[in-house]
Protein backbone atom coordinates (compact mmCIF):
# COMPACT_ATOMS: atom_id res chain seq x y z
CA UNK A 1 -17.11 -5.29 34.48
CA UNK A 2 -16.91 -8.43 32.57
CA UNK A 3 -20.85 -8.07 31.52
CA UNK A 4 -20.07 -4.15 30.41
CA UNK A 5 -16.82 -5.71 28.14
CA UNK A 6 -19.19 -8.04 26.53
CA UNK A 7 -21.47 -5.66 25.62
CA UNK A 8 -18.89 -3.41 24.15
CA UNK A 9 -17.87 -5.99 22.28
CA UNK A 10 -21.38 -7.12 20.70
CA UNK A 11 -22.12 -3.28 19.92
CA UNK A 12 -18.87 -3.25 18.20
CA UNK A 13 -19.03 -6.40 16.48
CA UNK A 14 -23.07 -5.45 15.31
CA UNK A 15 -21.22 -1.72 14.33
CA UNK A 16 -19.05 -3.23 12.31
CA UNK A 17 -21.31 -5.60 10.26
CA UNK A 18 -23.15 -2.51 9.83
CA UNK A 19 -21.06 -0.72 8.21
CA UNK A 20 -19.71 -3.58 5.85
CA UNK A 21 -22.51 -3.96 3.86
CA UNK A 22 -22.16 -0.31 2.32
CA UNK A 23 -19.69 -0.07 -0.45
CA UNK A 24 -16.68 2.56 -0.03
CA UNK A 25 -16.28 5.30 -2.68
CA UNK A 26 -13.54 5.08 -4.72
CA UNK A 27 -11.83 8.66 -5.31
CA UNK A 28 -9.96 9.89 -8.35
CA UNK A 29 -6.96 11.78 -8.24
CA UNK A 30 -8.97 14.56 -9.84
CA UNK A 31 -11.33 14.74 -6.59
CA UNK A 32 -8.81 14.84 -3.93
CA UNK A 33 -7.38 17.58 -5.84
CA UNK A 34 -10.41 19.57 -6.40
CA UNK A 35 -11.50 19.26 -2.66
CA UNK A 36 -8.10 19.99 -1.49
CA UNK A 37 -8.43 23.49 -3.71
CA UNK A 38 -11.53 24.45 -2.38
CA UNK A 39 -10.90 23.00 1.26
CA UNK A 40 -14.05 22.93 3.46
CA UNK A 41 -13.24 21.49 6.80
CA UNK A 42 -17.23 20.28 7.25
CA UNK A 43 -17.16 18.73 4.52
CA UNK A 44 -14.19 16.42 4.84
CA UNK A 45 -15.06 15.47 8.29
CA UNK A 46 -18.52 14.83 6.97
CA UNK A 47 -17.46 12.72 4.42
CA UNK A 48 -14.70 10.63 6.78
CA UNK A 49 -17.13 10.09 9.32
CA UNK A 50 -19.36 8.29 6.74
CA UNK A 51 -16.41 6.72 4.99
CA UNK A 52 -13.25 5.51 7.15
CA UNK A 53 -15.53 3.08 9.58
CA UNK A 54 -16.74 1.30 5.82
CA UNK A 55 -13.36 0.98 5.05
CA UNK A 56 -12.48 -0.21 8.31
CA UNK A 57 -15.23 -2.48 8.71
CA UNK A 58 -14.72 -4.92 5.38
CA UNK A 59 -11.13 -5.35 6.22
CA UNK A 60 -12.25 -6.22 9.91
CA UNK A 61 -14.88 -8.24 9.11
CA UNK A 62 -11.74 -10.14 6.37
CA UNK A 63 -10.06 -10.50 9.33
CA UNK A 64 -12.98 -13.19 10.83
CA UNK A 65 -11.93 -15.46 7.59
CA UNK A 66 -8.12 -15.69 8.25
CA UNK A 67 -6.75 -18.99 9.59
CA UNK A 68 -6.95 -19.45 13.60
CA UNK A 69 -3.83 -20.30 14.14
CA UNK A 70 -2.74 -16.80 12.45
CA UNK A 71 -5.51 -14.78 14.72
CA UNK A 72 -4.02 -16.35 17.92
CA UNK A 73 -0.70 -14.92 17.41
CA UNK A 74 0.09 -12.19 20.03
CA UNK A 75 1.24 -9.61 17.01
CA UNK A 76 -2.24 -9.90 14.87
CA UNK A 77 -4.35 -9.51 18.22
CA UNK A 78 -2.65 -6.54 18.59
CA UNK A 79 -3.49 -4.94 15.12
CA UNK A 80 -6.80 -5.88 15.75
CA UNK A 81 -7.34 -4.42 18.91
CA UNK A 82 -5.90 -0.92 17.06
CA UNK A 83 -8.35 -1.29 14.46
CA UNK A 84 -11.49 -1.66 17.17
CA UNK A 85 -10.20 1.42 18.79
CA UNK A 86 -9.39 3.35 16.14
CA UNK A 87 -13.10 1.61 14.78
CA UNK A 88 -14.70 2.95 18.04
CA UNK A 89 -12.75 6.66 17.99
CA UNK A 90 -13.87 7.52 14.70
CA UNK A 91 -17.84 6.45 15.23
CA UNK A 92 -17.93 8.31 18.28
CA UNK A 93 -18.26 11.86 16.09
CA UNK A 94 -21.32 10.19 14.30
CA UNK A 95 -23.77 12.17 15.91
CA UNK A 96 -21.62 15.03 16.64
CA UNK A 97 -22.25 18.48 14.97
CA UNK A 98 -19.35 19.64 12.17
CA UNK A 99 -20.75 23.18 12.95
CA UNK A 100 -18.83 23.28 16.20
CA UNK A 101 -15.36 24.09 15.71
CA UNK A 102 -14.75 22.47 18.68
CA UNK A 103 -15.94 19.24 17.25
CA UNK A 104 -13.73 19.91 14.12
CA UNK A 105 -10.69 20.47 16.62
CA UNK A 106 -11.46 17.04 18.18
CA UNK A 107 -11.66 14.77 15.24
CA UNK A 108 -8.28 16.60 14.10
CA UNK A 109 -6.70 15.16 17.36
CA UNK A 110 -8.35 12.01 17.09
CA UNK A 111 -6.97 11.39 12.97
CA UNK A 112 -3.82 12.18 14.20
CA UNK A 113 -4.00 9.65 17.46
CA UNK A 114 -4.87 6.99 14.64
CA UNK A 115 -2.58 7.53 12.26
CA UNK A 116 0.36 6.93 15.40
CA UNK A 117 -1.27 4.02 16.44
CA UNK A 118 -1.56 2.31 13.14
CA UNK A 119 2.46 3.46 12.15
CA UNK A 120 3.87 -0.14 12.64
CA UNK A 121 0.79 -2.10 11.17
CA UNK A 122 3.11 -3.46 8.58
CA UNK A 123 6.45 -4.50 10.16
CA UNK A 124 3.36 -5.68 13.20
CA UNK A 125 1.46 -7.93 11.06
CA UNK A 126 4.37 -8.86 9.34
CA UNK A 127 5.91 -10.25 12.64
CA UNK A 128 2.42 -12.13 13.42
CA UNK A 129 2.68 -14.05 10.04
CA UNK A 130 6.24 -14.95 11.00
CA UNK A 131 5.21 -16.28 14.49
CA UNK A 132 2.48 -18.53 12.60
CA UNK A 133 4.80 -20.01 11.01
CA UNK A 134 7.45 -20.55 13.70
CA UNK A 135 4.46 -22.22 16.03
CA UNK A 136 2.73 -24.30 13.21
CA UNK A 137 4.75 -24.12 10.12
CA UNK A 138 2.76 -22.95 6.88
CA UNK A 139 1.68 -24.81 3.46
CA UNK A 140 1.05 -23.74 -0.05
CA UNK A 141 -2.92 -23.74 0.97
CA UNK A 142 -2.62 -21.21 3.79
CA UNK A 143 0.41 -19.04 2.05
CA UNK A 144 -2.18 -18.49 -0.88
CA UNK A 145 -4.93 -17.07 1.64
CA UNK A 146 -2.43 -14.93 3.61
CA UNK A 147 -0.77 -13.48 0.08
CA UNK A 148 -4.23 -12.82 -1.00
CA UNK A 149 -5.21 -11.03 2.44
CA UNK A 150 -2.27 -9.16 2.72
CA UNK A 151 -2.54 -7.45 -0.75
CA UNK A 152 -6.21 -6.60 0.57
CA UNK A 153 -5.33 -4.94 4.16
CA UNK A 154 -2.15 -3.07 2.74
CA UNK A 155 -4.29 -1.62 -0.15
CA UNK A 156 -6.69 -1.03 2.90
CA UNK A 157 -4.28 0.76 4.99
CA UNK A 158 -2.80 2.84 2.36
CA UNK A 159 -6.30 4.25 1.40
CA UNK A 160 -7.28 5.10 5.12
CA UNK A 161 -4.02 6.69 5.26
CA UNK A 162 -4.52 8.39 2.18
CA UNK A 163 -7.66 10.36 3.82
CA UNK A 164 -6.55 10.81 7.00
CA UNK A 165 -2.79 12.33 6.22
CA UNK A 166 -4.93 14.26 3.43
CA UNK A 167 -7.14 15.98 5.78
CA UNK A 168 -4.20 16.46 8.73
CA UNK A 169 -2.36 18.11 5.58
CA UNK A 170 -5.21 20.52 4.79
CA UNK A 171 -6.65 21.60 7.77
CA UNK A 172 -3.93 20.51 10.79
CA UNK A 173 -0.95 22.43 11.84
CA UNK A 174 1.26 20.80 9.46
CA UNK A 175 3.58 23.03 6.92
CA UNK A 176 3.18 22.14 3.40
CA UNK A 177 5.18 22.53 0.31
CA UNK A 178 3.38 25.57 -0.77
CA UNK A 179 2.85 23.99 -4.48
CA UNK A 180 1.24 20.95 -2.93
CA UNK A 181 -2.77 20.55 -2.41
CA UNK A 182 -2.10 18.63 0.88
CA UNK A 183 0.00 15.68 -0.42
CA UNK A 184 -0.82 15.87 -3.73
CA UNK A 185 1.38 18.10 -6.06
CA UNK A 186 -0.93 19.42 -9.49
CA UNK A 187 3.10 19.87 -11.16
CA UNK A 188 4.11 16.44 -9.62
CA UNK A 189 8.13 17.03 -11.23
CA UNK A 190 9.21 12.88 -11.53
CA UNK A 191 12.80 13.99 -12.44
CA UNK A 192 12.65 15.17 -8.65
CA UNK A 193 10.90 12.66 -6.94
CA UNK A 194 13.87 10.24 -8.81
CA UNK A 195 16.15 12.07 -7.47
CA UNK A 196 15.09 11.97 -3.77
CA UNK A 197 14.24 8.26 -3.76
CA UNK A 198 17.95 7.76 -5.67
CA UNK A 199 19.49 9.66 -2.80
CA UNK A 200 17.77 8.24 -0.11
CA UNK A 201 19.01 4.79 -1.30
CA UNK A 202 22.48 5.49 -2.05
CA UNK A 203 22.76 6.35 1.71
CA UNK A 204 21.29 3.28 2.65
CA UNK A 205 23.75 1.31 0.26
CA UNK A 206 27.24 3.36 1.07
CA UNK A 207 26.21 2.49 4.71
CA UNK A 208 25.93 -0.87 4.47
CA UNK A 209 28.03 -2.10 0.90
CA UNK A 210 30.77 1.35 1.35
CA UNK A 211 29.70 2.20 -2.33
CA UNK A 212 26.84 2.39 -4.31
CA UNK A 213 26.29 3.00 -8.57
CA UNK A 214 25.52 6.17 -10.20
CA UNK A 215 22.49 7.03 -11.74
CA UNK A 216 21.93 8.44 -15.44
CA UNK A 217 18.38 9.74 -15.89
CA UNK A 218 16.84 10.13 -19.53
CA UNK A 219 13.79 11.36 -20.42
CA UNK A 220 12.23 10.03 -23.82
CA UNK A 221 11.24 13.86 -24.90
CA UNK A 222 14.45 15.28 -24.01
CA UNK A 223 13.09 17.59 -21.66
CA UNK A 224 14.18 17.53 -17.76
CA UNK A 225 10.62 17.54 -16.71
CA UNK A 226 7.58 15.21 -17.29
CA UNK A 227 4.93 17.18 -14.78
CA UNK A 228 1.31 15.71 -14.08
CA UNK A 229 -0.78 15.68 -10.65
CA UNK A 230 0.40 12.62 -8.03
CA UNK A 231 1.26 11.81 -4.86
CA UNK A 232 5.05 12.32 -4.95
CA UNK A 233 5.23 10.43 -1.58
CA UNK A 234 3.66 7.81 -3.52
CA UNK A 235 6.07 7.89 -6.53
CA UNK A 236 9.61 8.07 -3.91
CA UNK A 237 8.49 5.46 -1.82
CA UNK A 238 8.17 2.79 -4.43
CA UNK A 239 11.52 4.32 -6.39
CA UNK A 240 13.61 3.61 -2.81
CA UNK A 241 12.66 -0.06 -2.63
CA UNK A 242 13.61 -0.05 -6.47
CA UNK A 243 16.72 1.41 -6.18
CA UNK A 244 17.23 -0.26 -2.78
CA UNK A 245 17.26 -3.22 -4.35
CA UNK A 246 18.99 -2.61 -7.69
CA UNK A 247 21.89 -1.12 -5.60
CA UNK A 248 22.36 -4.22 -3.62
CA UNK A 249 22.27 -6.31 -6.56
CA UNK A 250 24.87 -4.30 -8.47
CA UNK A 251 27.04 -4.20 -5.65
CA UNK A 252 27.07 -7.82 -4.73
CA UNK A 253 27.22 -8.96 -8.64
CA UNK A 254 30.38 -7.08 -9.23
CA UNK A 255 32.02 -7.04 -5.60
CA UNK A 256 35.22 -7.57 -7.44
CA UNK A 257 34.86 -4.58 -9.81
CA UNK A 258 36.99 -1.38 -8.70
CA UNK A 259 34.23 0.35 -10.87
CA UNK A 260 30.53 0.19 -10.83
CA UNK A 261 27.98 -0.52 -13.53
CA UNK A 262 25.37 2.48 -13.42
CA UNK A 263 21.87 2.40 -12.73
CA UNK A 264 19.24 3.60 -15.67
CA UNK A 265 16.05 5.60 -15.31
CA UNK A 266 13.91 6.05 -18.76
CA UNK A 267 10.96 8.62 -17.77
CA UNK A 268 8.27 8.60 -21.05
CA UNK A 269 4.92 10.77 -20.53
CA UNK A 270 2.58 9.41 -23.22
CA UNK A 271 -1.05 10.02 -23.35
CA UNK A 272 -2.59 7.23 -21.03
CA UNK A 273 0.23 6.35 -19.00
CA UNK A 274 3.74 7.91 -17.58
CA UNK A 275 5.95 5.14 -17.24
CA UNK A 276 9.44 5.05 -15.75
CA UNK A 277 11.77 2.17 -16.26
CA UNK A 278 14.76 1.51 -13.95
CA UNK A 279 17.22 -0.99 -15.28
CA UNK A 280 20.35 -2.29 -13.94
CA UNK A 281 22.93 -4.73 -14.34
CA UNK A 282 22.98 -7.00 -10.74
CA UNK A 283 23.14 -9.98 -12.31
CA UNK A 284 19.16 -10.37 -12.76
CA UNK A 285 16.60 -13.01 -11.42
CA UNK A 286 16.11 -16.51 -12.93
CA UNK A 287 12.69 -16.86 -14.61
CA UNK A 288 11.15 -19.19 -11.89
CA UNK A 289 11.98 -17.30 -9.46
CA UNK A 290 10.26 -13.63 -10.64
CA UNK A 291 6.84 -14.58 -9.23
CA UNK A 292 8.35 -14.83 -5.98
CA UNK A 293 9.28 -11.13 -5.38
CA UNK A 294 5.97 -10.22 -5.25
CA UNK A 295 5.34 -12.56 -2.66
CA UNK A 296 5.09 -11.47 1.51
CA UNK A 297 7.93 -13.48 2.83
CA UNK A 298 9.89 -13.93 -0.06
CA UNK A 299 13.47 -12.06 0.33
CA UNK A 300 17.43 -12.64 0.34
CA UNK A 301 18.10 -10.67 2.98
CA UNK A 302 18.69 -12.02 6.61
CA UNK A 303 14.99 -11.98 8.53
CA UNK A 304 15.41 -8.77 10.86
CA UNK A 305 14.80 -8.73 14.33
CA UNK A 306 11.25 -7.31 15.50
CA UNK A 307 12.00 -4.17 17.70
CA UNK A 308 8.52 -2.72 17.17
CA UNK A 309 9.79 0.52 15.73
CA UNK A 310 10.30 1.69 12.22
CA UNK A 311 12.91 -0.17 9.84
CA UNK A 312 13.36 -0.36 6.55
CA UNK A 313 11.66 -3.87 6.06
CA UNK A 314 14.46 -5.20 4.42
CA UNK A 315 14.61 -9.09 5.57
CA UNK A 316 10.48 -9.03 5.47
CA UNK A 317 10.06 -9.32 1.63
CA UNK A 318 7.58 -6.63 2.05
CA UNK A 319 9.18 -3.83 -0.46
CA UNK A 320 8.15 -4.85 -3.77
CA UNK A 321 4.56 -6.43 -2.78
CA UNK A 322 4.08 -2.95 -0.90
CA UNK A 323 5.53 -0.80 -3.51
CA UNK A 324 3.42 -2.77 -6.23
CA UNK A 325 0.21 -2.06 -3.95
CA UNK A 326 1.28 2.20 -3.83
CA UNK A 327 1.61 1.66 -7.62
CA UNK A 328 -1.68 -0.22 -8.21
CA UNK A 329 -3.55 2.19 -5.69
CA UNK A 330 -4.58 5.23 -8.42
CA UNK A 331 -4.94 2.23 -11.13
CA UNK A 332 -0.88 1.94 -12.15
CA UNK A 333 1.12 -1.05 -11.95
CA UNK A 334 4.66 -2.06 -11.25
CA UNK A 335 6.03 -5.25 -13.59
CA UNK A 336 9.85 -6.60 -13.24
CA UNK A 337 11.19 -8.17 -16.19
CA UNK A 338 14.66 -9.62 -16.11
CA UNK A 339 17.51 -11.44 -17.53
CA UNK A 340 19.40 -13.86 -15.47
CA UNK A 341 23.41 -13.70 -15.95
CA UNK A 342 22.95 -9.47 -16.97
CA UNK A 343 19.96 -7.72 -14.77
CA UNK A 344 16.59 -6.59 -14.45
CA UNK A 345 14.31 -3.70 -15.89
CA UNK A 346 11.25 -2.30 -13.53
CA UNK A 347 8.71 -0.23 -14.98
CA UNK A 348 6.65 1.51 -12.87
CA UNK A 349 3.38 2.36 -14.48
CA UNK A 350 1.17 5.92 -13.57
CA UNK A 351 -2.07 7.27 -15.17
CA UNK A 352 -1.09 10.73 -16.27
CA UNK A 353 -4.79 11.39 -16.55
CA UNK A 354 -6.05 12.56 -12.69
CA UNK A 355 -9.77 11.50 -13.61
CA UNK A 356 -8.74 8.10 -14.39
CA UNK A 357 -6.41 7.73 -11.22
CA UNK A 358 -8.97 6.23 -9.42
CA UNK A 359 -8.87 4.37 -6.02
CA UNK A 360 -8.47 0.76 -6.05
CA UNK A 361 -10.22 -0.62 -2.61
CA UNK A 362 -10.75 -3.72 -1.43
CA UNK A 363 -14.42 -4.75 -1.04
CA UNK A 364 -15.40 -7.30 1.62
CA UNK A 365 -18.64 -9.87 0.41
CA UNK A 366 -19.50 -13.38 -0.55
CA UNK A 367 -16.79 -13.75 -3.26
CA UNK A 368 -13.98 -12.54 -0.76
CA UNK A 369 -15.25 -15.27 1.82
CA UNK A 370 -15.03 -18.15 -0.73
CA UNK A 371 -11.93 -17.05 -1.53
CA UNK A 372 -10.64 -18.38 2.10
CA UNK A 373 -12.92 -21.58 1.43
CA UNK A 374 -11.16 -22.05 -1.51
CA UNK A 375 -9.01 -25.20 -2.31
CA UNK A 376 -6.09 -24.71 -4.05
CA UNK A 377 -5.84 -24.89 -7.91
CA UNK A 378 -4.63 -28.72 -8.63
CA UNK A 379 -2.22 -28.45 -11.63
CA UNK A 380 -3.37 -30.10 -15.11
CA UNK A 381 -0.33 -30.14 -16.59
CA UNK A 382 2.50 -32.52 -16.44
CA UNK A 383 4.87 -30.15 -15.04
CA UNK A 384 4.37 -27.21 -12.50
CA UNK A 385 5.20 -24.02 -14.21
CA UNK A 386 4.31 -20.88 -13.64
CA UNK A 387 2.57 -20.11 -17.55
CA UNK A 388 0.30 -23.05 -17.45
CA UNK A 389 -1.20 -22.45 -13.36
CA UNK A 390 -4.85 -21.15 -13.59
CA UNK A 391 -4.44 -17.75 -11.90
CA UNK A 392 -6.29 -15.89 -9.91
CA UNK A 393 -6.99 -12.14 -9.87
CA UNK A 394 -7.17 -10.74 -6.44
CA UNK A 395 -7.24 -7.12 -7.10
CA UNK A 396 -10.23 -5.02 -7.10
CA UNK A 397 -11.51 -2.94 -9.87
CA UNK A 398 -12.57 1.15 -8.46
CA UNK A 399 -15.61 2.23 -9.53
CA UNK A 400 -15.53 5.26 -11.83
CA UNK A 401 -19.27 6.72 -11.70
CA UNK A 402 -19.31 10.26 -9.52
CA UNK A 403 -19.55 10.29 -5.89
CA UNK A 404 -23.21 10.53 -4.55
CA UNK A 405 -25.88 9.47 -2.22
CA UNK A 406 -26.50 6.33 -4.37
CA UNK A 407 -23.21 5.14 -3.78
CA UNK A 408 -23.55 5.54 -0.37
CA UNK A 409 -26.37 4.04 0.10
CA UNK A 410 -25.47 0.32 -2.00
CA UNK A 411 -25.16 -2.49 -0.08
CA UNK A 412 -22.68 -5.53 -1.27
CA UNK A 413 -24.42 -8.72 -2.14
């Protein structure tokens, strides 16, 4: 038994490497959309079969650079051991024939298995960081490698999820809004998606605070709509953790207030980008300190306890570094800007143009390994401030030639 688990393992590991050395394909809003019209259930399980075990494989194989003492923790052996299986699920329809409905029944069952299993990856890894640093404590050095992973295996996770939940959406059992193309919406309406994410919030807030502030929502045409093709899943989950945390703020800066300072949303549609800002008056963020909300681990809440099931991640300092990731996935941005002693503006940043909403992916080769290697930046300044650190870009940049067999076939140096 032991010699057959060994073997399993090699084939695995030797599948894996495989895989990594071809480069994912980026999509554009504008192809998810067009496939989704035309809908060709061969096709998409043609192209996943090629494509989820790449993207699976270079944030597996990033996995072999993190520190020990994080991949010995019970909670990140257990994420990996979902993405071998879910690694192993998906290449056994390799050879399998997309003619046979059967076969096209299958791999709908077996998406859906993975997309259960892999529900708690965040709050799971999450907990595994914490328990590294409970056991051995953590320093700048190994904070810098686990920020810089993190950002990698979230964008990595959102992009499998993006394909997968796309193709249960199209050809699964699921009930869609009948304007959507899956879980993209060509008339994406913002002023709605606000709306949603605001209520969603205030719910959270009255529950926990009794009271929350109201919202006043301006668009800079003067029209109630500002319509272009997104994700409006996308857009409400990074709103919530906005307004999550400009409610809080709000609240606890003027607990003494019998009336509440309301919330601002600004929605502008120009030619490049539609940009909404959310401002508030909590009190804002002291200068030194805005760098840090970006930052896994970084939060004023009380840490939560780990049940293992669904929460809110409030306590985990996950919101904004995941809600900046959603942003920065189709090649938009999030940005806080604020002013200690009044309160903080957000702008979240979307291409309005679905052709340039491309994918951004993680890419896993030589430059990703040194990164680990790396010693960190030794300040050559006389103070330590955040404007005068070298910095380091960890994002990566999609690709925006056409999907084809020649990006299929390249292999990362």
């Amino acid at each position: 038994m032991m010699i057959k688990l060994r073997k399993f393992r090699c084939l695995l590991h030797h599948a894996r490497h495989l895989h990594s050395k071809y480069v994912p394909v980026p999509l554009s809003m504008q192809q998810y959309l067009e496939f989704g019209q035309k809908k060709c259930e061969k096709k998409s399980f043609q192209f996943l079969n090629d494509e989820i075990p790449i993207r699976l494989a270079h944030i597996m194989r990033e996995f072999e650079d993190l520190p020990k003492e994080l991949l010995t923790m019970k909670s990140v052996k257990l994420v990996r051991s979902w993405y071998d299986l879910s690694f192993k699920e998906v290449q056994s329809f390799a050879e399998k024939d997309p003619d046979d409905t059967k076969v096209l029944a299958e791999f709908s069952v077996a998406i859906q298995n993975i997309l259960n299993r892999h529900s708690y990856v965040v709050e799971t890894m999450a907990q595994g960081v914490i328990e590294m640093e409970d056991t051995y404590g953590m320093d700048d050095k190994i904070s810098e490698r686990i920020q810089y992973f993190l950002d990698r295996f979230y964008m990595n996770r959102i992009s499998i999820r993006m394909l997968l939940t796309q193709h249960a959406a199209l050809f699964g059992n699921i009930t869609n809004h009948p304007r959507r193309i899956g879980h993209i919406d060509p008339n994406c309406d913002v002023i709605e998606c606000v709306s949603n994410a605001f209520k969603a919030a205030r719910q959270i807030c009255e529950h926990y605070h009794m009271q929350a502030p109201e919202l006043d929502v301006i668009t800079a045409d003067g029209t109630k709509l500002s319509n272009f093709v997104y994700v409006p899943g996308h857009i409400e989950h990074i709103l919530f953790e906005v307004f999550k945390n400009a409610m809080r703020a709000v609240v606890e800066y003027h607990r003494d207030k019998f009336e509440l300072p309301k919330l601002q949303i600004i929605v502008a549609k120009g030619k490049q980008d539609l940009t909404i800002k959310l401002s508030d008056q909590g009190g804002g963020v002291p200068y030194q300190d805005q760098d840090k909300l970006f930052q896994y681990m970084y939060s004023t809440a009380p840490r939560p306890q780990y049940t293992g099931q669904e929460s809110p991640l409030a306590g985990y300092g996950y919101g904004l570094p995941l809600s900046r990731l959603y942003a920065r996935y189709f090649q938009g941005d999030l940005v806080v800007s604020s002013m200690e002693g009044y309160g903080t503006d957000v702008y979240l940043y979307l291409k309005v143009n679905s052709s340039e909403a491309n994918e951004c992916l993680p890419i896993y080769n030589t430059t990703t390994s040194r990164m680990y290697e790396a010693e960190k930046v030794v300040s050559d300044w006389s103070s330590s401030t955040n404007w005068n650190q070298s910095i380091r870009t960890y994002s990566t940049t999609a690709r925006k030639q056409p999907i084809g067999a020649e990006n299929r076939i390249q292999e990362v140096q």
